[in-house]
N, C-alpha and C. Protein backbone atom coordinates (compact mmCIF):
# COMPACT_ATOMS: atom_id res chain seq x y z
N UNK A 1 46.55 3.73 -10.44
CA UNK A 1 45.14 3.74 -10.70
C UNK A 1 44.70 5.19 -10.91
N UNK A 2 44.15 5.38 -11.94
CA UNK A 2 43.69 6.50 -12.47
C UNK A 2 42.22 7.07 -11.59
N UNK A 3 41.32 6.66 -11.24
CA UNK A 3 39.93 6.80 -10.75
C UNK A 3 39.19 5.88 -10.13
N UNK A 4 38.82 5.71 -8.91
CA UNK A 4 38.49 5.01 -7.84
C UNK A 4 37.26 5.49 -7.18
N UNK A 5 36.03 4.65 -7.53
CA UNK A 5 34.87 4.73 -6.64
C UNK A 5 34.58 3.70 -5.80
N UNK A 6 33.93 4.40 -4.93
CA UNK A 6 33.14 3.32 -4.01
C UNK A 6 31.95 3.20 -3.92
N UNK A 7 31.32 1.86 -3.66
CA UNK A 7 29.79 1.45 -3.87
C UNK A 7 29.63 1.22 -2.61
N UNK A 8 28.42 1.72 -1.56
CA UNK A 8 28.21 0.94 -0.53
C UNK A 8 26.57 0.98 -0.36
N UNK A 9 26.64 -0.85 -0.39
CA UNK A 9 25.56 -1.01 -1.02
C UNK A 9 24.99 -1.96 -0.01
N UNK A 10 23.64 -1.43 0.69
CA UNK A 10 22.97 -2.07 1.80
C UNK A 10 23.90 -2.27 2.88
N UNK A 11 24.64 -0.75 3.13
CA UNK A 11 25.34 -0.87 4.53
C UNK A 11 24.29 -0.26 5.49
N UNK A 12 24.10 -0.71 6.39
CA UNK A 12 22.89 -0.16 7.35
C UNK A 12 23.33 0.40 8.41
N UNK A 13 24.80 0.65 9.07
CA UNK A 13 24.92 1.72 10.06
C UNK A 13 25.52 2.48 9.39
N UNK A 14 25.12 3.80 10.32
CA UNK A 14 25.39 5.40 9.78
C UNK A 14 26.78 5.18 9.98
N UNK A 15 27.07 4.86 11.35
CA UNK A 15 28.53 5.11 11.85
C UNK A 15 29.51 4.76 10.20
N UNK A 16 29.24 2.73 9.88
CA UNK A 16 29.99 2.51 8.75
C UNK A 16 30.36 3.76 8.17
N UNK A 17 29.11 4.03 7.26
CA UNK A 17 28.93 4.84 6.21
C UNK A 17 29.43 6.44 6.65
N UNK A 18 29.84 6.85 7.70
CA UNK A 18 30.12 7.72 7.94
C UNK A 18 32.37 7.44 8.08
N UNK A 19 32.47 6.13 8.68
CA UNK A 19 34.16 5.62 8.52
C UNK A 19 34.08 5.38 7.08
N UNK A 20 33.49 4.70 6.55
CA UNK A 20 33.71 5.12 4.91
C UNK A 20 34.33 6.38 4.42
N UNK A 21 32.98 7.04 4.28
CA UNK A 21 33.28 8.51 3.51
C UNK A 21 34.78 8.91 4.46
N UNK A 22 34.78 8.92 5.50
CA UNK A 22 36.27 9.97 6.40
C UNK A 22 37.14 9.20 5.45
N UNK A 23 37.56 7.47 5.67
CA UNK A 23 38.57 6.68 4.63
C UNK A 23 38.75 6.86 2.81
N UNK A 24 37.58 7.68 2.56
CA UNK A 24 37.47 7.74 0.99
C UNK A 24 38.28 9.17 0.84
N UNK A 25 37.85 9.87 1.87
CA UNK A 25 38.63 11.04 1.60
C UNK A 25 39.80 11.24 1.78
N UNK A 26 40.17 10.83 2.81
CA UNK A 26 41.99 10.08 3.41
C UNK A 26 42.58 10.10 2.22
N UNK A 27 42.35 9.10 1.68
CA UNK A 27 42.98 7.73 0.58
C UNK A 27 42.49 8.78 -1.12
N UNK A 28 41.91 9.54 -0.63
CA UNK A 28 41.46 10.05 -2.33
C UNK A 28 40.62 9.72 -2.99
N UNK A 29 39.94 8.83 -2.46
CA UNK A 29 38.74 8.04 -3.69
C UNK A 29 37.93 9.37 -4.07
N UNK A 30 37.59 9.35 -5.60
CA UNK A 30 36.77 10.01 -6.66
C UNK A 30 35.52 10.12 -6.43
N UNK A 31 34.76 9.57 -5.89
CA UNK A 31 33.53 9.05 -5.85
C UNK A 31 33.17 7.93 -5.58
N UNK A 32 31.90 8.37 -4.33
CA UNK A 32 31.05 7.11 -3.70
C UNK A 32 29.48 7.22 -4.69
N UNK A 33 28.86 5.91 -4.13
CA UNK A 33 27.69 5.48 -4.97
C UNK A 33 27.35 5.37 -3.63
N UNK A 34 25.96 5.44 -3.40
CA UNK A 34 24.78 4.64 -2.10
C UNK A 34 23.82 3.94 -2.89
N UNK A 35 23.44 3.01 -2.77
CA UNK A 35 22.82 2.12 -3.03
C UNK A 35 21.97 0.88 -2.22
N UNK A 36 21.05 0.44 -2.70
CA UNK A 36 19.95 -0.15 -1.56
C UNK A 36 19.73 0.50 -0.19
N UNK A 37 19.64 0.20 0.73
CA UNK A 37 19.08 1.05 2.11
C UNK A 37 20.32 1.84 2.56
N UNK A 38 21.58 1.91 1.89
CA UNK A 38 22.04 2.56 2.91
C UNK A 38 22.05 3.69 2.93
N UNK A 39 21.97 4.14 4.38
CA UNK A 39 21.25 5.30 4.82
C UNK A 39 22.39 6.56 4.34
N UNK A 40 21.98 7.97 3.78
CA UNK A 40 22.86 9.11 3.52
C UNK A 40 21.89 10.38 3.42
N UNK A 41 22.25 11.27 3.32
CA UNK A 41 21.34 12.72 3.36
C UNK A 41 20.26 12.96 2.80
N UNK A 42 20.42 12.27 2.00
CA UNK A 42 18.96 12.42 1.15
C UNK A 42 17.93 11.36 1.22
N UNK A 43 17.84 10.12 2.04
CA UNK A 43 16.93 9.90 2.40
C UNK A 43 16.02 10.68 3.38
N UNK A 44 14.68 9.67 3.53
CA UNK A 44 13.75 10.43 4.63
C UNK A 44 13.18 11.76 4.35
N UNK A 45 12.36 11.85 5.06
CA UNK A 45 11.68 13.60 5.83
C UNK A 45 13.08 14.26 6.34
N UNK A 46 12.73 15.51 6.07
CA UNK A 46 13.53 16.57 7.08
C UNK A 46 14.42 16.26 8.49
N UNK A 47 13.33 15.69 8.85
CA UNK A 47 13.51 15.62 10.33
C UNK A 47 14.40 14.57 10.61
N UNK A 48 14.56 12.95 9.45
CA UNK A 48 14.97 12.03 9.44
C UNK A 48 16.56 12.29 8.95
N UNK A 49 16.41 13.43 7.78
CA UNK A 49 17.96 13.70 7.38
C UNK A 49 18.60 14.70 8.47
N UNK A 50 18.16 14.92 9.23
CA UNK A 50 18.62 15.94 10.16
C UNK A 50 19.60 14.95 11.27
N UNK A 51 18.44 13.56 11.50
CA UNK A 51 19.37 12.75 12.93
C UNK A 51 20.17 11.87 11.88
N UNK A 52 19.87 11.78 10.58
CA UNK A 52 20.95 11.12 9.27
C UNK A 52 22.67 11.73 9.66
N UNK A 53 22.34 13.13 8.95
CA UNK A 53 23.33 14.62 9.32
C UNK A 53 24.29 13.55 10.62
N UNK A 54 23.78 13.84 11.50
CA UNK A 54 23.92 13.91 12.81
C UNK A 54 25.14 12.45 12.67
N UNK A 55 24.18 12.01 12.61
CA UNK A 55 25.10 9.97 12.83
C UNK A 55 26.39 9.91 11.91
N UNK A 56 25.89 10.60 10.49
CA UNK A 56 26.97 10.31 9.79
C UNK A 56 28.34 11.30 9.93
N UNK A 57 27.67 12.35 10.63
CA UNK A 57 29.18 13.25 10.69
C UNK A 57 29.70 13.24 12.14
N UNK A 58 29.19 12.32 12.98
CA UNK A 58 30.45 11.76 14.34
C UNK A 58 31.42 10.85 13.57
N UNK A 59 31.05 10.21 12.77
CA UNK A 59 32.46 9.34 12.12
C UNK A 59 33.23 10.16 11.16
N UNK A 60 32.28 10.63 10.16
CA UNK A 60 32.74 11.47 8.96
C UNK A 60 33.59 12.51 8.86
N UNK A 61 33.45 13.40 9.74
CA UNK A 61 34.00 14.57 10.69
C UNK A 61 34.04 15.62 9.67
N UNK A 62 33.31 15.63 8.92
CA UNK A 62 33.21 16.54 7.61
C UNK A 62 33.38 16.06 6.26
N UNK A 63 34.21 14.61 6.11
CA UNK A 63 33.79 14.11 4.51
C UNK A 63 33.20 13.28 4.11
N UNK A 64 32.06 14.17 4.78
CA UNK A 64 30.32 13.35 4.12
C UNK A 64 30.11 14.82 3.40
N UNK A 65 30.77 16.24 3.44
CA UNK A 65 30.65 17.24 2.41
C UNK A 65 31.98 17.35 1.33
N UNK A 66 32.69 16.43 1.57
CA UNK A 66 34.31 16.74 0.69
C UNK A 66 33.88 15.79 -0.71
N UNK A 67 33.65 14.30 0.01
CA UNK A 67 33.62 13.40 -1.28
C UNK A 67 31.77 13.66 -2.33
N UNK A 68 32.43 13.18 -3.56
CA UNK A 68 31.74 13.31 -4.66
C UNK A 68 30.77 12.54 -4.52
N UNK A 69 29.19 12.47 -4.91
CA UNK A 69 28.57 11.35 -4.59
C UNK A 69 27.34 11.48 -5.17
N UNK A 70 26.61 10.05 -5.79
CA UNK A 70 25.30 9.94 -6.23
C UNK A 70 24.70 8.64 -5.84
N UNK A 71 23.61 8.91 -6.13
CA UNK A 71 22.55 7.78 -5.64
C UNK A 71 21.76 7.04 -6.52
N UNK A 72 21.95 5.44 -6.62
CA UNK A 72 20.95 4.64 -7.66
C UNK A 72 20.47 3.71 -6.86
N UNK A 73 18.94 4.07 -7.09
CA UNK A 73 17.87 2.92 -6.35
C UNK A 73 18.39 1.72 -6.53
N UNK A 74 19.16 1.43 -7.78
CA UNK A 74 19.31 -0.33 -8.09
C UNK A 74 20.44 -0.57 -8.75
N UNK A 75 21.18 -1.46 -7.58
CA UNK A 75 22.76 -1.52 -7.79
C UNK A 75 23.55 -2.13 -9.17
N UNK A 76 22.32 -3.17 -9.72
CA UNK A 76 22.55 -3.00 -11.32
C UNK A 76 22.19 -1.96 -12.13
N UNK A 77 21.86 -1.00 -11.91
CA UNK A 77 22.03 0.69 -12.72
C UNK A 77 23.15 1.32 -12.34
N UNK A 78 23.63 0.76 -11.32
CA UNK A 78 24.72 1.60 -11.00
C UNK A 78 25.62 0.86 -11.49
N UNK A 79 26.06 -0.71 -11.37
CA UNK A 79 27.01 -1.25 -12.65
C UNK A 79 26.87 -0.71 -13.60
N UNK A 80 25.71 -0.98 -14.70
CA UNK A 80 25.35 -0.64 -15.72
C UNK A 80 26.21 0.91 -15.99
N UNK A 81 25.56 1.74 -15.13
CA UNK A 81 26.50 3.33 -15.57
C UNK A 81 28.04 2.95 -15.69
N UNK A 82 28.48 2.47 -14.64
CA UNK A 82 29.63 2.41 -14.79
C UNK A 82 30.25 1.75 -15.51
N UNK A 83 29.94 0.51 -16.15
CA UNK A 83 30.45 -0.31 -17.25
C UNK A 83 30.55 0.59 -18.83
N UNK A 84 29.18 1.27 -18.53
CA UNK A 84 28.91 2.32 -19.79
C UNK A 84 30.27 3.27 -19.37
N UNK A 85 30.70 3.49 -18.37
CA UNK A 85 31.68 4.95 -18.37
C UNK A 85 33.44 4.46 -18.28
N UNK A 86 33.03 2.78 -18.88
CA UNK A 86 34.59 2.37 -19.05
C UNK A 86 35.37 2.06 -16.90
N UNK A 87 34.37 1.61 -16.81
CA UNK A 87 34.81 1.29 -15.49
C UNK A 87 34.81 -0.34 -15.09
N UNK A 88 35.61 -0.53 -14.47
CA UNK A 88 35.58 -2.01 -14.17
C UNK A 88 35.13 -1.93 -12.68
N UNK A 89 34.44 -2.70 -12.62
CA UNK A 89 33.37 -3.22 -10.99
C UNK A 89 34.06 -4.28 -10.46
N UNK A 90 34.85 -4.24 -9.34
CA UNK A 90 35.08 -5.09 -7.83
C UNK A 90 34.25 -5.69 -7.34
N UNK A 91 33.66 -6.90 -6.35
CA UNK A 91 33.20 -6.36 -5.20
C UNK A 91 34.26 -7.08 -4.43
N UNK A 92 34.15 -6.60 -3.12
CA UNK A 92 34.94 -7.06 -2.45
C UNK A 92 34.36 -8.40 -1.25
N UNK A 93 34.72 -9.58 -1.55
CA UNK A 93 33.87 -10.31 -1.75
C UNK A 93 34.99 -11.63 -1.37
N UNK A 94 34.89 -12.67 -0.41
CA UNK A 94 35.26 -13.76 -0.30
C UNK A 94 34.86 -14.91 -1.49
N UNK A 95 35.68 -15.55 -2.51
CA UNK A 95 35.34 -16.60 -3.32
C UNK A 95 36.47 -17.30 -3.65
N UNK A 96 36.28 -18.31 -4.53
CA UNK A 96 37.31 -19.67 -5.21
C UNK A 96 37.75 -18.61 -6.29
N UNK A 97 37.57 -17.28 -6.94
CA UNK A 97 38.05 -16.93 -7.51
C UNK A 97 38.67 -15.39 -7.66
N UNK A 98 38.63 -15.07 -6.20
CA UNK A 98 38.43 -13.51 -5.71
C UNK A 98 39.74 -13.04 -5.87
N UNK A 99 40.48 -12.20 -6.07
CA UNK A 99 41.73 -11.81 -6.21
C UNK A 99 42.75 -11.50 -4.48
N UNK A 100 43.43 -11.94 -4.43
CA UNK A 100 44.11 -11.81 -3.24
C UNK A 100 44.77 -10.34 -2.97
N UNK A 101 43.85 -9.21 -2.48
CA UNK A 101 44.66 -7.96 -2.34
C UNK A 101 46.25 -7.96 -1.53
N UNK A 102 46.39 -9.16 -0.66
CA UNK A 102 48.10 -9.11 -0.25
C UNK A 102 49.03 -9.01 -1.43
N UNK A 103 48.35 -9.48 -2.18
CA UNK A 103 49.25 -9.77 -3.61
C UNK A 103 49.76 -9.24 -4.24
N UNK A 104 49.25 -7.81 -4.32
CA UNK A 104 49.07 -6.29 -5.10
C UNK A 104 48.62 -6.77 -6.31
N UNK A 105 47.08 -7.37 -6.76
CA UNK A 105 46.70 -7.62 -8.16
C UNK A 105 46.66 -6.51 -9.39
N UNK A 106 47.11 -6.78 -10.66
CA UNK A 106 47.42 -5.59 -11.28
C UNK A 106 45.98 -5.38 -11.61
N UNK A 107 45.66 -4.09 -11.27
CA UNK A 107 44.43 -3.58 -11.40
C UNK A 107 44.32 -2.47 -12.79
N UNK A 108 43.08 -2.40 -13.40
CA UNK A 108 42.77 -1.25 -14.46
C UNK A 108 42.67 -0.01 -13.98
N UNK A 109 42.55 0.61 -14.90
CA UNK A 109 42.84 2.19 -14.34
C UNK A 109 42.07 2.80 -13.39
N UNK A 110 40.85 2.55 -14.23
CA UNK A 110 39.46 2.76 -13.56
C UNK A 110 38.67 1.82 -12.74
N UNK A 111 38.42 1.95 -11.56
CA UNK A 111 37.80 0.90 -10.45
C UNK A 111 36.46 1.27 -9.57
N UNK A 112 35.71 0.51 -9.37
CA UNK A 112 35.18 0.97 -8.68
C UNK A 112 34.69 -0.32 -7.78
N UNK A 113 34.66 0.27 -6.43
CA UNK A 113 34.75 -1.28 -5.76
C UNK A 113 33.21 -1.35 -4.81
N UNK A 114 32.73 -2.54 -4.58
CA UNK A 114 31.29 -2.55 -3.90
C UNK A 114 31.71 -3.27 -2.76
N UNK A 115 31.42 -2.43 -1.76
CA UNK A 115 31.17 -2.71 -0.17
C UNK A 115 29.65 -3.30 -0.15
N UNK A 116 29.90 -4.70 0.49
CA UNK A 116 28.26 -4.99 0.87
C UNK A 116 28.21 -5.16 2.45
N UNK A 117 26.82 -5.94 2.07
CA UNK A 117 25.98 -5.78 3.63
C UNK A 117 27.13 -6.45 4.65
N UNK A 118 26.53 -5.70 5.87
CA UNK A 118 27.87 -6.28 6.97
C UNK A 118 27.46 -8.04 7.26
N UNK A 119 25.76 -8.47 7.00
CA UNK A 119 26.28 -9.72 7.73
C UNK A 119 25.80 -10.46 6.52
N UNK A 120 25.39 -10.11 5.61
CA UNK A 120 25.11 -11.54 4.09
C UNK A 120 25.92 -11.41 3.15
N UNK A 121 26.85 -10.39 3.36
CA UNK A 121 27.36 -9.96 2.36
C UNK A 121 27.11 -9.50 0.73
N UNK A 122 27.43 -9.74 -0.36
CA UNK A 122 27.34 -9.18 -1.97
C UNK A 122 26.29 -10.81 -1.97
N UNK A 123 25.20 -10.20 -2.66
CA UNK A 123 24.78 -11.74 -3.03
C UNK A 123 25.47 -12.01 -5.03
N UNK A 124 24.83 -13.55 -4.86
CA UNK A 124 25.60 -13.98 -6.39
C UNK A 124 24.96 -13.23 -7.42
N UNK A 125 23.79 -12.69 -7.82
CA UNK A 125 23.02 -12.19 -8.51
C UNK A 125 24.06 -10.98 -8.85
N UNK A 126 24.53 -10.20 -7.91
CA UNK A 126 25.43 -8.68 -8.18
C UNK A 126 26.62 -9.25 -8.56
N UNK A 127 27.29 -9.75 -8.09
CA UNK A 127 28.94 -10.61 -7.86
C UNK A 127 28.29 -11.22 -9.58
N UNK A 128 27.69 -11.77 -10.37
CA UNK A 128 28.08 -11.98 -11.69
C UNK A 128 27.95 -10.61 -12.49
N UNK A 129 27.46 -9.71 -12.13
CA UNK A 129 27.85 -8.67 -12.74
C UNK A 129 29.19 -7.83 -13.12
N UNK A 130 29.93 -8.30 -11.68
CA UNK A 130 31.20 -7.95 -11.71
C UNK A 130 31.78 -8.35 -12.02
N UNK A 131 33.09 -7.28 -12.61
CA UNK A 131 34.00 -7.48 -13.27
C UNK A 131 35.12 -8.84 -12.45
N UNK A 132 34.97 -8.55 -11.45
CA UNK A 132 35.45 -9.62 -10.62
C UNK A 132 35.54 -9.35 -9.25
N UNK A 133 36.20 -9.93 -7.98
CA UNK A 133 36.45 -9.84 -6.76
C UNK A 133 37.39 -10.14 -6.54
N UNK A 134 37.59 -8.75 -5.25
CA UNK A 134 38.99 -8.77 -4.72
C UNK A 134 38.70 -9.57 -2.83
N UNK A 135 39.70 -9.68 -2.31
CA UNK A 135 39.55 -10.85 -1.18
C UNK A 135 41.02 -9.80 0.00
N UNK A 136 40.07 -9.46 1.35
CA UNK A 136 41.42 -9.48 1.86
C UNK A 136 41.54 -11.13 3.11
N UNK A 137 43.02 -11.26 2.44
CA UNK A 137 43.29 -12.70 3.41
C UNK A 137 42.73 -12.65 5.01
N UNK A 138 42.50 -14.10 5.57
CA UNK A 138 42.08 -13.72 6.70
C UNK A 138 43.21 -15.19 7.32
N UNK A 139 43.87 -14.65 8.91
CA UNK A 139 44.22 -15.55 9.21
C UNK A 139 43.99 -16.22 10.55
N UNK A 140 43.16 -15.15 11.08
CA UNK A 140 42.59 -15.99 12.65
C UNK A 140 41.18 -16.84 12.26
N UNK A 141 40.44 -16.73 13.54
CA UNK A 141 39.26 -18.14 13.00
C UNK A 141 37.84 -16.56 13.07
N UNK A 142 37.99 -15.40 12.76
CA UNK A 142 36.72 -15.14 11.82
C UNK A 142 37.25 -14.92 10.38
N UNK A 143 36.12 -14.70 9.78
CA UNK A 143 35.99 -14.91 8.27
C UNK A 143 36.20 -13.68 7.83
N UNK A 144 35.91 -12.50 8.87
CA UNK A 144 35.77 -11.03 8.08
C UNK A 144 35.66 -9.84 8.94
N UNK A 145 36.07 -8.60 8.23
CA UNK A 145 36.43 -7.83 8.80
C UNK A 145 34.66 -6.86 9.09
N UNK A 146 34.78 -5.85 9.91
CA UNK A 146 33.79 -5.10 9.59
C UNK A 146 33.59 -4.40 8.52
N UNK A 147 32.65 -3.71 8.04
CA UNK A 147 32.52 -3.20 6.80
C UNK A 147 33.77 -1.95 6.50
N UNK A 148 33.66 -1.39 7.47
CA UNK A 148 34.84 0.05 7.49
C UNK A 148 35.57 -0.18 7.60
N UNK A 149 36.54 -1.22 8.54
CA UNK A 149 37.83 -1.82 8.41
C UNK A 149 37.68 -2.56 7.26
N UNK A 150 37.32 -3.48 6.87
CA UNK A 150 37.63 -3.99 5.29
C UNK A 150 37.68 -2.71 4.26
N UNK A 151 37.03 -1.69 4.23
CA UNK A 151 37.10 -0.99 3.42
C UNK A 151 38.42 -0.22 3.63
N UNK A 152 38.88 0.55 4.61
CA UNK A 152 39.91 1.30 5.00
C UNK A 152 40.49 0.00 4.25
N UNK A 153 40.80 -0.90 4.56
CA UNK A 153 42.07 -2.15 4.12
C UNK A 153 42.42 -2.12 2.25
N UNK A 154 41.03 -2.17 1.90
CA UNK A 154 40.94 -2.60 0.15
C UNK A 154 41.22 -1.14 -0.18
N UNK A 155 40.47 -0.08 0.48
CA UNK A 155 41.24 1.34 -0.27
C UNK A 155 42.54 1.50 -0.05
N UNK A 156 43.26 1.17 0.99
CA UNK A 156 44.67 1.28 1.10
C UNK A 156 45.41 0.46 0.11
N UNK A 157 45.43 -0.57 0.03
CA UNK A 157 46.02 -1.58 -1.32
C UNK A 157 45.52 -0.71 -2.26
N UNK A 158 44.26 -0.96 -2.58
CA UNK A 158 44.09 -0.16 -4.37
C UNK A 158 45.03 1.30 -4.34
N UNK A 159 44.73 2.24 -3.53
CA UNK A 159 45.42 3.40 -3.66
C UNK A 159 46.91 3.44 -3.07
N UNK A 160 47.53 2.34 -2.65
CA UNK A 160 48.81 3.04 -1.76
C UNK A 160 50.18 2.98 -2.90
N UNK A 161 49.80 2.86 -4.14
CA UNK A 161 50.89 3.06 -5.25
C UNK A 161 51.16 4.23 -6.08
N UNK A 162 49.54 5.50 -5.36
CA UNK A 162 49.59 6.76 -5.85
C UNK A 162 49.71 7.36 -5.06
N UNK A 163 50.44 7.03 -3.09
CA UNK A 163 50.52 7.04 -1.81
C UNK A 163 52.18 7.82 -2.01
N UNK A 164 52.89 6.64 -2.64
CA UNK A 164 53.84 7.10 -2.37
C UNK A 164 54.90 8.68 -2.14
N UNK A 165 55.35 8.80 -1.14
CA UNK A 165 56.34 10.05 -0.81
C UNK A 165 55.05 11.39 -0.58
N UNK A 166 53.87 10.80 -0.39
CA UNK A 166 53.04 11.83 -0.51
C UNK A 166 52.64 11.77 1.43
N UNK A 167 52.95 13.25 1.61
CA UNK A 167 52.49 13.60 3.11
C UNK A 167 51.75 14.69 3.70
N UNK A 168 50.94 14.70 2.65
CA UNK A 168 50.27 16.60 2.63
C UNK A 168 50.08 17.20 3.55
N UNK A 169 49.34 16.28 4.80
CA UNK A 169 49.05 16.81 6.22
C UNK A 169 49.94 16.55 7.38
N UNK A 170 50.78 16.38 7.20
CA UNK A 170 51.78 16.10 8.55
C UNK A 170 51.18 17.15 9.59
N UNK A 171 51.38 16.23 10.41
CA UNK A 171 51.44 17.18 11.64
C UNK A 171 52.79 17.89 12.58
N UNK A 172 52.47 18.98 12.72
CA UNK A 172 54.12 19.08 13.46
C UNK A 172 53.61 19.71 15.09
N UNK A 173 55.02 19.40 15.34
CA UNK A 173 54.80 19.79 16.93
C UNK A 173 55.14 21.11 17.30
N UNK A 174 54.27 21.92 18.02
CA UNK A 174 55.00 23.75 18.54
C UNK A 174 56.00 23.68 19.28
């Protein structure tokens, strides 16, 4: 996969959105989108992006300043750009027709995948916009993961084929 964004769209805790961005940077993703309420630096007064700051960089631990990122009031403008920039739209999304990420589905070059809300999830209105949906299997009796663990999960599949033999940060012992 050539270029990999992420959409997170009406995630409402900082924390998420803060295990996001740390997992986007991990894994390499190109660029995040924010979209509908979820909360990032540039919402609010001063004072509001300041305890923003705050929430999102106990999870983030600094790549809420590494990864690339813009903001569209309305998550069909933000398809829209991206369809215009030769991108194919995910969401990641339980359906009768969602792609099974165990599977390794052959994916296009260019991706960009939408994280939705933690408890209604992508409604159908966005999900026909997309290019399609990817699904991670579930095999105990809930239905779904949290927003940041599903995401850590779907970025690891999409990216772990440009993963390989790659160990940049090892850690070693004195």
């Amino acid at each position: 996969m050539k270029t990999l964004t992420v959409i997170l769209y009406n995630i409402r805790s900082t924390y998420n959105v803060g295990s996001i961005l740390r997992t986007c940077d991990c894994l390499g993703v190109d660029s995040a989108i924010f979209t509908g309420y979820t909360p990032f630096l540039d919402k609010g007064l001063p004072h509001e992006q300041v305890k923003l700051e705050k929430e999102i960089h106990k999870t983030a631990l600094g790549a809420e300043k590494t990864i690339n990122w813009q903001r569209f009031s309305n998550i069909t403008e933000a398809i829209e750009h991206l369809h215009k920039n030769k991108i194919k739209v995910f969401a990641l999304e339980q359906g009768a027709d969602s792609l099974n990420l165990a599977d390794s589905p052959d994916m296009p070059d260019s991706v960009a995948l939408i994280l939705g809300e933690e408890v209604h999830g992508i409604p159908e209105e966005i999900l026909t916009k997309c290019d399609g949906t990817l699904e991670i299997p579930m095999l105990g009796q809930k239905e779904s993961f949290n927003v940041s663990t599903a995401a850590g999960i779907a970025i690891w599949e999409l990216r772990k084929s440009d993963l390989s033999g790659t160990r940049k940060y090892l850690r070693t012992q004195i």
